[in-house]
PDB file of N, CA and C in Angstrom:
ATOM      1  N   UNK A   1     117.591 104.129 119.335  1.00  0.00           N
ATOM      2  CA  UNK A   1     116.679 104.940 120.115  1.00  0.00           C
ATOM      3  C   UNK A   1     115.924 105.870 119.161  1.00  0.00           C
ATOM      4  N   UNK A   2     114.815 106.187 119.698  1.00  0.00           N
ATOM      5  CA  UNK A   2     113.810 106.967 118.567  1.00  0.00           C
ATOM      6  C   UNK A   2     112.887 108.217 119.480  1.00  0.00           C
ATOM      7  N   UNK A   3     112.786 109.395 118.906  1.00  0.00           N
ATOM      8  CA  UNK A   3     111.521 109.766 119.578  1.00  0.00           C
ATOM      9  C   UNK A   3     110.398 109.850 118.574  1.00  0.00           C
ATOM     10  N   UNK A   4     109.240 110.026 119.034  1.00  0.00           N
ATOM     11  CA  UNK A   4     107.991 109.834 118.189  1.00  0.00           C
ATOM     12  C   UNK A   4     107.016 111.412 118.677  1.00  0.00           C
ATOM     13  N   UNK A   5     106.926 111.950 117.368  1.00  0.00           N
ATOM     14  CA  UNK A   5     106.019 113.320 117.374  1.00  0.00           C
ATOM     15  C   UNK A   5     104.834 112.827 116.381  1.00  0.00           C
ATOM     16  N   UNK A   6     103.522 113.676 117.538  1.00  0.00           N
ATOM     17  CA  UNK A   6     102.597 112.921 116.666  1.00  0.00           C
ATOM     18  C   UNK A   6     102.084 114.844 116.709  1.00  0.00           C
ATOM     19  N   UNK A   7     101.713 115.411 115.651  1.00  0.00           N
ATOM     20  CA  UNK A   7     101.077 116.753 115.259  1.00  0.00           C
ATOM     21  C   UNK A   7      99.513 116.309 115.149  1.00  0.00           C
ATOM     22  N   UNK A   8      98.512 117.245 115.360  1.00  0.00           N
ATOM     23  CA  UNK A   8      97.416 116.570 115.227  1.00  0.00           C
ATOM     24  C   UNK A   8      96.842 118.071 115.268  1.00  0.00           C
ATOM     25  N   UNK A   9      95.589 118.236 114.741  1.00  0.00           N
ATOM     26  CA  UNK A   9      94.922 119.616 114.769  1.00  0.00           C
ATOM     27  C   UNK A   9      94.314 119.627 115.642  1.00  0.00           C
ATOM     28  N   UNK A  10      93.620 121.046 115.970  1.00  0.00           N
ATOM     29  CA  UNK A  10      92.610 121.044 117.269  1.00  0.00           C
ATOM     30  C   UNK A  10      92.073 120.255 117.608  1.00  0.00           C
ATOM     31  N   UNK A  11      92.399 119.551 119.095  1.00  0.00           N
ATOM     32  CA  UNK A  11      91.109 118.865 119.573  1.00  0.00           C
ATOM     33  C   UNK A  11      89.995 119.679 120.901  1.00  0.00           C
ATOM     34  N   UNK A  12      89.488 120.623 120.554  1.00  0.00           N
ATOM     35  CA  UNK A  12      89.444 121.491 121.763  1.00  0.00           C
ATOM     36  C   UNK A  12      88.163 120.392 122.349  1.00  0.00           C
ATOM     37  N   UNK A  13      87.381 119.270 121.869  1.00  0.00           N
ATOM     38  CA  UNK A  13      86.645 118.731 122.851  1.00  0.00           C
ATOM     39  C   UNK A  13      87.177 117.525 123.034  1.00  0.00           C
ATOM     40  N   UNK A  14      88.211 117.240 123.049  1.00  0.00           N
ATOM     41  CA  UNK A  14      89.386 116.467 124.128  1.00  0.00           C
ATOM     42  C   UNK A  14      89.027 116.374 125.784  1.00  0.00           C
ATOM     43  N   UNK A  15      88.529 115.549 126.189  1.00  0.00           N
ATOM     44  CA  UNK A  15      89.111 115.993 127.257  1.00  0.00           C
ATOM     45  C   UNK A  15      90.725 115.688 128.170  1.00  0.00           C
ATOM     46  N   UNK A  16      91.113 116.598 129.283  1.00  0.00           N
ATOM     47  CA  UNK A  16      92.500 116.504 129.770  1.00  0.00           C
ATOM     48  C   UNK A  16      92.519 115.099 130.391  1.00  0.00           C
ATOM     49  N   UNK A  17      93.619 114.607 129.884  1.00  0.00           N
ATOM     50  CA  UNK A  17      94.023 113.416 130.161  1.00  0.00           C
ATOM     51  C   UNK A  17      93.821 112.317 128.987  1.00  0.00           C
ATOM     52  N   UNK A  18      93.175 112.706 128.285  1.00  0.00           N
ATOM     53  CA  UNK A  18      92.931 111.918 126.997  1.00  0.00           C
ATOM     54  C   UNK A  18      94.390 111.578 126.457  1.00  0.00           C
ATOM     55  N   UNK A  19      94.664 110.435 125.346  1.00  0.00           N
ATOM     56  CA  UNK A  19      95.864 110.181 124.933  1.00  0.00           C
ATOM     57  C   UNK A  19      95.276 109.398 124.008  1.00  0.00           C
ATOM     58  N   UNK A  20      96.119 109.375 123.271  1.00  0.00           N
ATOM     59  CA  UNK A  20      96.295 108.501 121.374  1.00  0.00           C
ATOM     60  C   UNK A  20      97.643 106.964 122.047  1.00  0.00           C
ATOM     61  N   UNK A  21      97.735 106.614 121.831  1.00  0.00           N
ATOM     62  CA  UNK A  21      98.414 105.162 121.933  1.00  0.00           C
ATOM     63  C   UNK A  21      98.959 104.627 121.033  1.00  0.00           C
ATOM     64  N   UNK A  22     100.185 104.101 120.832  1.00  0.00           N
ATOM     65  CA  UNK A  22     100.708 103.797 119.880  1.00  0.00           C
ATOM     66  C   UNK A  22     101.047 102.610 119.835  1.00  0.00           C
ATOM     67  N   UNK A  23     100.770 101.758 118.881  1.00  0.00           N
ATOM     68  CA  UNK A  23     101.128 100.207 118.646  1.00  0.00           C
ATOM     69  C   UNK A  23     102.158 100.117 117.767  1.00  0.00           C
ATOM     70  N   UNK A  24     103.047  98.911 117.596  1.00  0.00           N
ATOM     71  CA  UNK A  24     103.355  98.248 116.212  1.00  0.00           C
ATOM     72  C   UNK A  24     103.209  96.631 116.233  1.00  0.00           C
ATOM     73  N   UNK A  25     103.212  96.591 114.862  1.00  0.00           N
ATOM     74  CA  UNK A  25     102.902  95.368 114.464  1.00  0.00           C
ATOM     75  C   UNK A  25     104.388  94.996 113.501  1.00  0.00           C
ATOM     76  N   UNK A  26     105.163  93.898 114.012  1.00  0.00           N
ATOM     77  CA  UNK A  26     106.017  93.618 113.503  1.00  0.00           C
ATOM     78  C   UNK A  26     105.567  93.047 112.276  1.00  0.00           C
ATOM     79  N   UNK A  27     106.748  93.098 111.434  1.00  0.00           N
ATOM     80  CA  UNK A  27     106.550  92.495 110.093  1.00  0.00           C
ATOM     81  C   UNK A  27     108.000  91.573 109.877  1.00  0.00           C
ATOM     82  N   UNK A  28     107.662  90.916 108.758  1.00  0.00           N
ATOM     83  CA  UNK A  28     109.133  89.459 108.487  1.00  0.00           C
ATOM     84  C   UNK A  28     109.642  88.948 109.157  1.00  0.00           C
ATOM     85  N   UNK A  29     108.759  88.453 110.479  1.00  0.00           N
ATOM     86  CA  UNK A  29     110.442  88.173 111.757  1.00  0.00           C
ATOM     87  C   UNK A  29     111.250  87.050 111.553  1.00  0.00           C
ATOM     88  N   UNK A  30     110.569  85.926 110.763  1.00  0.00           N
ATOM     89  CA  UNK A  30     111.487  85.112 109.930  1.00  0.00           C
ATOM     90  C   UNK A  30     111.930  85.061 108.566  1.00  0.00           C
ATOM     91  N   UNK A  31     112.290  85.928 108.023  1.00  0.00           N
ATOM     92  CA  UNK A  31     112.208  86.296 106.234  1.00  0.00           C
ATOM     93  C   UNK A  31     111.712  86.645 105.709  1.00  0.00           C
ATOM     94  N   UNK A  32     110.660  86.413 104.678  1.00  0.00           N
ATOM     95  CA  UNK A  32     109.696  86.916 104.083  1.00  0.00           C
ATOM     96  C   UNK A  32     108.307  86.819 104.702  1.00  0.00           C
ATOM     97  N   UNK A  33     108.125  85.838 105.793  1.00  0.00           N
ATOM     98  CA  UNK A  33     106.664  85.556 106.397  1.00  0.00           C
ATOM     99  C   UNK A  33     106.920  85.721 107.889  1.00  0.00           C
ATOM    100  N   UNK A  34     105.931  85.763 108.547  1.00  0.00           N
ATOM    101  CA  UNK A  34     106.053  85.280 110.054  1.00  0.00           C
ATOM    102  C   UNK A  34     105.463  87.210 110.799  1.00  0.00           C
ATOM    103  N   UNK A  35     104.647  87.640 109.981  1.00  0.00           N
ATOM    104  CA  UNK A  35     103.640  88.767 110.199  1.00  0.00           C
ATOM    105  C   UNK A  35     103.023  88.393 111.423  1.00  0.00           C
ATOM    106  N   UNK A  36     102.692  89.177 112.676  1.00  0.00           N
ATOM    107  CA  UNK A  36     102.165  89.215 113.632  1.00  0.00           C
ATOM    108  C   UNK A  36     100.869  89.631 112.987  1.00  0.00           C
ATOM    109  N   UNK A  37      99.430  89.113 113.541  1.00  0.00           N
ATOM    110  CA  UNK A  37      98.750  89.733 113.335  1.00  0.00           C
ATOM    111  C   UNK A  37      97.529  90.866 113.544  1.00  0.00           C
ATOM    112  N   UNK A  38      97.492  92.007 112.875  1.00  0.00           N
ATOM    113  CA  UNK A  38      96.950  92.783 112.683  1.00  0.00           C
ATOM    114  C   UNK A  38      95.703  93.106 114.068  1.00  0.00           C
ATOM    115  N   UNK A  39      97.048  94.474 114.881  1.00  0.00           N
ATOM    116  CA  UNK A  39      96.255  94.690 116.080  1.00  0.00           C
ATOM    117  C   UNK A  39      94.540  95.297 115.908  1.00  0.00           C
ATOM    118  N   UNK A  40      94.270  94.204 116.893  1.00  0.00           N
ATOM    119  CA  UNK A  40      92.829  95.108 117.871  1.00  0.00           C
ATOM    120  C   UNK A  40      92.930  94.951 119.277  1.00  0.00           C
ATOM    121  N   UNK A  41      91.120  95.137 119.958  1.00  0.00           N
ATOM    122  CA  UNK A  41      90.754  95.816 121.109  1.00  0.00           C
ATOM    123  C   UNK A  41      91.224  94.395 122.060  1.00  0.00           C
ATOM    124  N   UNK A  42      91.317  92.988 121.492  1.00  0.00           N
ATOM    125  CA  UNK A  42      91.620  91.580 121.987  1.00  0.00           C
ATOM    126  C   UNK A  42      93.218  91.545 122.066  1.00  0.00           C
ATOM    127  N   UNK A  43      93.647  92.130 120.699  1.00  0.00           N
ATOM    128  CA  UNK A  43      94.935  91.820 120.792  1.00  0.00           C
ATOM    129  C   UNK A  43      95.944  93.000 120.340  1.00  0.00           C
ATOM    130  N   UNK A  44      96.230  93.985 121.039  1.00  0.00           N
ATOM    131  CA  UNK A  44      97.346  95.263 120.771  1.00  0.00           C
ATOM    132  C   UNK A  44      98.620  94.860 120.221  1.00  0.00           C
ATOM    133  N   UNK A  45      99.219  94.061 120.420  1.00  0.00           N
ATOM    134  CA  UNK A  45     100.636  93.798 119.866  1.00  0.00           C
ATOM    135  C   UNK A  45     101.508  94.647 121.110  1.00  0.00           C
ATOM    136  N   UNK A  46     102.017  94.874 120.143  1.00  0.00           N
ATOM    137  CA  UNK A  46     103.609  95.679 121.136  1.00  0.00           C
ATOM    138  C   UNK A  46     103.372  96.938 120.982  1.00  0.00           C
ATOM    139  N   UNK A  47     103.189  97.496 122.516  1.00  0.00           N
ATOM    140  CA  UNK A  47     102.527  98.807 123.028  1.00  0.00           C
ATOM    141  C   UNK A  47     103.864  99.861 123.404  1.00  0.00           C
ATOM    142  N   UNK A  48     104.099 100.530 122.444  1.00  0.00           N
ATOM    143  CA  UNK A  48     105.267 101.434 122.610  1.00  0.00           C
ATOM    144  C   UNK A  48     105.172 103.049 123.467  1.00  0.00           C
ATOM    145  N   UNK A  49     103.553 103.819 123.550  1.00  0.00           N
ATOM    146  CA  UNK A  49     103.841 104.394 124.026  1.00  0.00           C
ATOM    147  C   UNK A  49     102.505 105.697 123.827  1.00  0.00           C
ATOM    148  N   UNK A  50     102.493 106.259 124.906  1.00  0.00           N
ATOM    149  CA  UNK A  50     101.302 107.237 124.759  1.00  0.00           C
ATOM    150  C   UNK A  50     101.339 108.888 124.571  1.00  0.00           C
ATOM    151  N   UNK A  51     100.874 109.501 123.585  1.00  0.00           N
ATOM    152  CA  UNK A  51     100.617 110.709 123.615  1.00  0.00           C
ATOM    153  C   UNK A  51      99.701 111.665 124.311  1.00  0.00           C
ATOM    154  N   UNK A  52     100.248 112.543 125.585  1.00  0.00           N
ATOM    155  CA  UNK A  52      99.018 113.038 126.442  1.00  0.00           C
ATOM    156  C   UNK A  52      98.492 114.014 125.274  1.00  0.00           C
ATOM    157  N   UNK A  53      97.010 114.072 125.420  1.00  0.00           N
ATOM    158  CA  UNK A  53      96.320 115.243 124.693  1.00  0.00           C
ATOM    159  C   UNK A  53      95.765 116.211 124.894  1.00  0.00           C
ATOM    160  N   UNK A  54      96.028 117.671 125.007  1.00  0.00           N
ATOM    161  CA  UNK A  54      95.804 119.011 125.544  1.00  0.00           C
ATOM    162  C   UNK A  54      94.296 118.856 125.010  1.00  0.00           C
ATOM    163  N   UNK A  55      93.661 119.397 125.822  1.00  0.00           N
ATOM    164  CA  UNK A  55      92.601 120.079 125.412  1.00  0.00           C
ATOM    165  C   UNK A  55      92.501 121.876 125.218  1.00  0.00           C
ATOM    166  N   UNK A  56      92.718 121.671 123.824  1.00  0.00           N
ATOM    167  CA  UNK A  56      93.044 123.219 122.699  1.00  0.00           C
ATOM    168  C   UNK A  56      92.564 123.168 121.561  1.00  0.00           C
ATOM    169  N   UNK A  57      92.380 123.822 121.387  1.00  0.00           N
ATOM    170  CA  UNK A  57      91.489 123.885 119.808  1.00  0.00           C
ATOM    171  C   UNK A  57      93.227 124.408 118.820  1.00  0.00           C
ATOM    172  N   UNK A  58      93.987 124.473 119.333  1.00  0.00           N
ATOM    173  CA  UNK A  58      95.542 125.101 118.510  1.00  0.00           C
ATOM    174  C   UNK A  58      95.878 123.446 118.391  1.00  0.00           C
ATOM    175  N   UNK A  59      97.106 123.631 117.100  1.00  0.00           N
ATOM    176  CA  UNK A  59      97.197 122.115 116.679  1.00  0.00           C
ATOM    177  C   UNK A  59      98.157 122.101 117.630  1.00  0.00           C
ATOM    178  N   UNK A  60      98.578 120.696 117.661  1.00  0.00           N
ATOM    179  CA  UNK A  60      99.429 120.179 118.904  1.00  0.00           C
ATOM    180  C   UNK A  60     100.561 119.354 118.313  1.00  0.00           C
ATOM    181  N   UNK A  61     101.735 119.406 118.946  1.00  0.00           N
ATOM    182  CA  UNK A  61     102.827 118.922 118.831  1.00  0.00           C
ATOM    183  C   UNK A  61     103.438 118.466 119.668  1.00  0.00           C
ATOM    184  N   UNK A  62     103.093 116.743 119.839  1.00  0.00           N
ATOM    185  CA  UNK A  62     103.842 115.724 121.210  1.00  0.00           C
ATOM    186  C   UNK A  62     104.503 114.860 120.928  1.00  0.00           C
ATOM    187  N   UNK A  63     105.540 115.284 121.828  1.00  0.00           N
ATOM    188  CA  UNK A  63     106.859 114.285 121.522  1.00  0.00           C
ATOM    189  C   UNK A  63     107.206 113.764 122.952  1.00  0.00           C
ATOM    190  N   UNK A  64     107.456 112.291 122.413  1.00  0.00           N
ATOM    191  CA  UNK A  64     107.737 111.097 123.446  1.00  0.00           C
ATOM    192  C   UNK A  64     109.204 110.767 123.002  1.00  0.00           C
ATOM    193  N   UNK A  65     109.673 109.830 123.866  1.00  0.00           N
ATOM    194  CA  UNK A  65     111.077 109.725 123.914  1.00  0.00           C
ATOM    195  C   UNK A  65     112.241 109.718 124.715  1.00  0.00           C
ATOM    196  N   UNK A  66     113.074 109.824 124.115  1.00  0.00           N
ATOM    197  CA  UNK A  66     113.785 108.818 122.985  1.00  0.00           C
ATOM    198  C   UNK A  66     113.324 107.261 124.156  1.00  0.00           C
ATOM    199  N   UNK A  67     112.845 106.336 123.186  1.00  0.00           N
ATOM    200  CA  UNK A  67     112.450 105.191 122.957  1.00  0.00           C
ATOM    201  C   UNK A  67     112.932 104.052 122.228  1.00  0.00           C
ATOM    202  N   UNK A  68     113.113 102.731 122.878  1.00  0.00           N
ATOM    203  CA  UNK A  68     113.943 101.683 122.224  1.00  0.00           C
ATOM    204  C   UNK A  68     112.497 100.917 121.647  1.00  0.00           C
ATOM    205  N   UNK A  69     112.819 100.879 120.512  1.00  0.00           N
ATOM    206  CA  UNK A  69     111.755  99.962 119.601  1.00  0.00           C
ATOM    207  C   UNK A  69     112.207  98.543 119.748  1.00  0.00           C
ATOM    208  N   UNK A  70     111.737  97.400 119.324  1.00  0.00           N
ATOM    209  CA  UNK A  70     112.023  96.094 119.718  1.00  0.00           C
ATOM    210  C   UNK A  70     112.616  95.848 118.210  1.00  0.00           C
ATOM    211  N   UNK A  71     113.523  95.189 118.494  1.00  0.00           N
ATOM    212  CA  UNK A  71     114.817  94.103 117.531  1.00  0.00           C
ATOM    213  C   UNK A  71     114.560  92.972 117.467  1.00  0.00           C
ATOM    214  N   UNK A  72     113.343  92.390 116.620  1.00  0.00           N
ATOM    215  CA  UNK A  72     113.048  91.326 116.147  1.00  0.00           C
ATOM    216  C   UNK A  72     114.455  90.487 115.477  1.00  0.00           C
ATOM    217  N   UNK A  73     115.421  91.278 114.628  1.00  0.00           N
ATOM    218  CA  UNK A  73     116.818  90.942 114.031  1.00  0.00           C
ATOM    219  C   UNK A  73     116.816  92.304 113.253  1.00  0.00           C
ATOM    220  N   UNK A  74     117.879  92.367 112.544  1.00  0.00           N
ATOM    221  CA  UNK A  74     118.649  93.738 111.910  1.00  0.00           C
ATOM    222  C   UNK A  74     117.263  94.425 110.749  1.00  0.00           C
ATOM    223  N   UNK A  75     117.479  95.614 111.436  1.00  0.00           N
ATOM    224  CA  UNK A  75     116.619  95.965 109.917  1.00  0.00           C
ATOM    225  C   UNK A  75     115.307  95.429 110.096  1.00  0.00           C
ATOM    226  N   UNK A  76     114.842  95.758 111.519  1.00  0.00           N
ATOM    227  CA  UNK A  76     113.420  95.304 111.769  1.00  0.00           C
ATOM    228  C   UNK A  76     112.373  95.658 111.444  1.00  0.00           C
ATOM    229  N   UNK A  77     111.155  95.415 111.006  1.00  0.00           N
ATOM    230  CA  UNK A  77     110.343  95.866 110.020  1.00  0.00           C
ATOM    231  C   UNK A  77     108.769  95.950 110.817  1.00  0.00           C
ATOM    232  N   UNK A  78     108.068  97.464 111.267  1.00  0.00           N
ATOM    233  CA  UNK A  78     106.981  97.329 111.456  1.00  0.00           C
ATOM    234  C   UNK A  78     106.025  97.875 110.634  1.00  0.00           C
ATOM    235  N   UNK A  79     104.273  98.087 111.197  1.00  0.00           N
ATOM    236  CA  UNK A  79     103.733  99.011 110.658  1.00  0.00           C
ATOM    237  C   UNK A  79     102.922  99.480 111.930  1.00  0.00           C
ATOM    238  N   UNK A  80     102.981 100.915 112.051  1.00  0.00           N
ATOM    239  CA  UNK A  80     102.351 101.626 113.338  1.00  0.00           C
ATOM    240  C   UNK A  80     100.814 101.611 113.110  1.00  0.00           C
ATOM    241  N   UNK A  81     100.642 101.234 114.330  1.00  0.00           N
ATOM    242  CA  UNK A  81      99.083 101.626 114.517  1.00  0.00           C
ATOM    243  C   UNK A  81      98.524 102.562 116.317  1.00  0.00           C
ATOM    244  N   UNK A  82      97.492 103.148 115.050  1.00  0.00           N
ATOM    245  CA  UNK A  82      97.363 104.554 116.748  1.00  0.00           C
ATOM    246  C   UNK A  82      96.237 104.254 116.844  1.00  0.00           C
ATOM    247  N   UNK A  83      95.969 103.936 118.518  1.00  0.00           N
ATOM    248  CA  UNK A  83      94.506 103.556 118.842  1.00  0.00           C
ATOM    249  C   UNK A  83      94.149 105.099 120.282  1.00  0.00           C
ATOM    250  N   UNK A  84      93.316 105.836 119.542  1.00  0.00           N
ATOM    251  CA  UNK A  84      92.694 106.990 120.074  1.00  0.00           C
ATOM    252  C   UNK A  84      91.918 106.543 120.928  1.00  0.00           C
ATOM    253  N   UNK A  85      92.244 107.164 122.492  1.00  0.00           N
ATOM    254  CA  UNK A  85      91.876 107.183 123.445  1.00  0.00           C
ATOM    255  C   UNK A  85      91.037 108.960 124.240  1.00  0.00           C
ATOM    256  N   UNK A  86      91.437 109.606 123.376  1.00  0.00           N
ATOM    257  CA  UNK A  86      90.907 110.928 123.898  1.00  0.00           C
ATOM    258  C   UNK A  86      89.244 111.277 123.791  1.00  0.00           C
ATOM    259  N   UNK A  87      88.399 110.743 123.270  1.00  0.00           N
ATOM    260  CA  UNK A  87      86.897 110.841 123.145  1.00  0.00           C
ATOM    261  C   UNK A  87      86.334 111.369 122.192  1.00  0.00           C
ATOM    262  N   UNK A  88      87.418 112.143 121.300  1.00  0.00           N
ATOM    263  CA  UNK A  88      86.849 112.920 120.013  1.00  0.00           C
ATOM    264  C   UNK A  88      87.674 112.486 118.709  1.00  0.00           C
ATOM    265  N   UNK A  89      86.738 112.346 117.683  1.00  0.00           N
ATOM    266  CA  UNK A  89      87.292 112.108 116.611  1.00  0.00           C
ATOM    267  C   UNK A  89      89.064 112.701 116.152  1.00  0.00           C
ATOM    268  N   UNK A  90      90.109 112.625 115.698  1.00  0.00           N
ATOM    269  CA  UNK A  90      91.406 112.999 115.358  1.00  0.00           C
ATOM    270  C   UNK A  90      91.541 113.924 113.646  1.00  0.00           C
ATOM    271  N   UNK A  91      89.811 113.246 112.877  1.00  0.00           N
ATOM    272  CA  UNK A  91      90.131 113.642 111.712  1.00  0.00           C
ATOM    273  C   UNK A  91      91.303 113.017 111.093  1.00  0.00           C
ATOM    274  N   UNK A  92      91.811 114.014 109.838  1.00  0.00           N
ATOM    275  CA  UNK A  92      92.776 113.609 109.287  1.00  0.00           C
ATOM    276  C   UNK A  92      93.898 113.958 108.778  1.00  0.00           C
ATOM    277  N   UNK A  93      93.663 115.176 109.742  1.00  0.00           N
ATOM    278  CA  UNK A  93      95.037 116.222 109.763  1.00  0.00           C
ATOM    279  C   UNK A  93      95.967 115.529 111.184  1.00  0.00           C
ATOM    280  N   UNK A  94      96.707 114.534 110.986  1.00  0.00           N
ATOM    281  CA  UNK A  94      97.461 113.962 112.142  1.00  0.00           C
ATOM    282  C   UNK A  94      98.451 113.611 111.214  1.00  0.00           C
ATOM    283  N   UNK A  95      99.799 113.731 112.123  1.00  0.00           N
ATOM    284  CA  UNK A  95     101.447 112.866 111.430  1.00  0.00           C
ATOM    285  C   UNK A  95     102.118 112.064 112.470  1.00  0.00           C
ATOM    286  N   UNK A  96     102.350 111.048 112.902  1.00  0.00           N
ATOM    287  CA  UNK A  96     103.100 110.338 113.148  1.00  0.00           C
ATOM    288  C   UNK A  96     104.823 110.433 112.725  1.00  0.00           C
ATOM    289  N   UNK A  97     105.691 110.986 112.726  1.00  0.00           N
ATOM    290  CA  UNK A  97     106.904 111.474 112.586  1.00  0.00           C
ATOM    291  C   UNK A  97     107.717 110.486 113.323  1.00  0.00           C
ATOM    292  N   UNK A  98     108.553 109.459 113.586  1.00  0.00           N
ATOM    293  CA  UNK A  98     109.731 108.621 113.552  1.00  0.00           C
ATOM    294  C   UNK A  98     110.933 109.252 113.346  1.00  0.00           C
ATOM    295  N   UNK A  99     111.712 109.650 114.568  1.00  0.00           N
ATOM    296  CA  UNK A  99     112.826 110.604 114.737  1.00  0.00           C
ATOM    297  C   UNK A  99     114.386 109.500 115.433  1.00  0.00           C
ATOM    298  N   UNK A 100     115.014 109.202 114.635  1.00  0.00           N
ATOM    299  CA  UNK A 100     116.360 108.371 114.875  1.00  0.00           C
ATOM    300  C   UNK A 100     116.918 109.547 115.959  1.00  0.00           C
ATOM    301  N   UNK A 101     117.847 109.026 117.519  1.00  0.00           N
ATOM    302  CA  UNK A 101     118.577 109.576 118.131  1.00  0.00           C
ATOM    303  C   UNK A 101     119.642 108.880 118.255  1.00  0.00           C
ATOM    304  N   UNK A 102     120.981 109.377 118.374  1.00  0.00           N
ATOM    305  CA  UNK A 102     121.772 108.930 118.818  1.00  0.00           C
ATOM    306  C   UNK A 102     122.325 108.548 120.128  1.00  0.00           C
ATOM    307  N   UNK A 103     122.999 107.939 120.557  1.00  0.00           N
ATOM    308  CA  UNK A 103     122.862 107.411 121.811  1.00  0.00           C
ATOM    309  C   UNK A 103     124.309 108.262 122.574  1.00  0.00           C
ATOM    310  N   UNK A 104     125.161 108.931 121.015  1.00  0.00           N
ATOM    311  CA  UNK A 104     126.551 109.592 121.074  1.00  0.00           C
ATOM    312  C   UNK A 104     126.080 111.003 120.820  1.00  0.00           C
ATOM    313  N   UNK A 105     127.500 111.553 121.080  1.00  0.00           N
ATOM    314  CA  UNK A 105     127.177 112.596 120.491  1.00  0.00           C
ATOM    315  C   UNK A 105     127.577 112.697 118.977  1.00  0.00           C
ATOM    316  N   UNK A 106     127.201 113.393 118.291  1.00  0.00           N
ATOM    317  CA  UNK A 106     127.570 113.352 116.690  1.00  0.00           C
ATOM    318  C   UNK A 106     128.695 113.757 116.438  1.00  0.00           C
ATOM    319  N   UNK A 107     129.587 112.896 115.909  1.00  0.00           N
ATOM    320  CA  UNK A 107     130.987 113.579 115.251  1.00  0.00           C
ATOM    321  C   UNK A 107     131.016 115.551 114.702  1.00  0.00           C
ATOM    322  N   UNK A 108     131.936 115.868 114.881  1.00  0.00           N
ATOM    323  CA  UNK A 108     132.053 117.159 114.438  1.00  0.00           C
ATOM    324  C   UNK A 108     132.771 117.538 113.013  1.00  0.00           C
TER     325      UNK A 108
END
C-alpha cells in the first residue's frame, strides 16, 4: 500500500475542481523487455489516481491514499506520469513523493 503527495506551488488561476492525474507505465513485465508503451491522450495506461486542486496562490500539499499499485510480479517496476487537468500551467516547482504504508502496525 502507498500514499502519493504531490506539493506543487501556487496555482491561484486553478480553477476549483481542477486535478493533476496520475498514470504509470509499467516497466520489465517479462524480464528485461515487455515495456508498456509510453502513455498519451489515446492511451493512459494504468490510472492510479487524482489530485483535487485548491485554487490558492499558497503552495499545496495533496495526499491520496493509501493505494494498492498493481503487481505485475515482485519488485515491480514503473515510471509515473502526471497528466494536468486543472487549466493552468504547474511550472516546475512540483514533487511527486511515493510514501510505503504498512498494512500492520510497526513493531515496537
Amino acid at each position: 500500500m502507498w500514499r502519493l503527495l504531490l506539493t506543487a506551488a501556487g496555482l491561484g488561476g486553478a480553477p476549483d475542481g481542477g486535478t493533476v492525474d496520475l498514470f504509470l507505465q509499467p516497466q520489465n513485465i517479462d524480464g528485461s523487455t515487455g515495456d508498456q508503451f509510453i502513455p498519451s491522450d489515446n492511451f493512459s495506461h494504468t490510472y492510479i489516481g487524482s489530485f483535487p486542486i485548491q485554487q490558492t496562490d499558497a503552495d499545496q500539499q495533496i495526499l491520496i491514499g493509501p493505494l494498492a499499485l498493481p503487481n505485475y510480479k515482485t519488485s515491480s517496476e514503473f515510471i509515473p506520469f502526471i497528466k494536468n487537468n486543472c487549466g493552468v500551467a504547474l511550472g516546475t516547482t512540483w514533487t511527486l513523493h511515493v510514501i510505503p504504508v504498512s498494512a500492520k502496525p510497526h513493531p515496537a
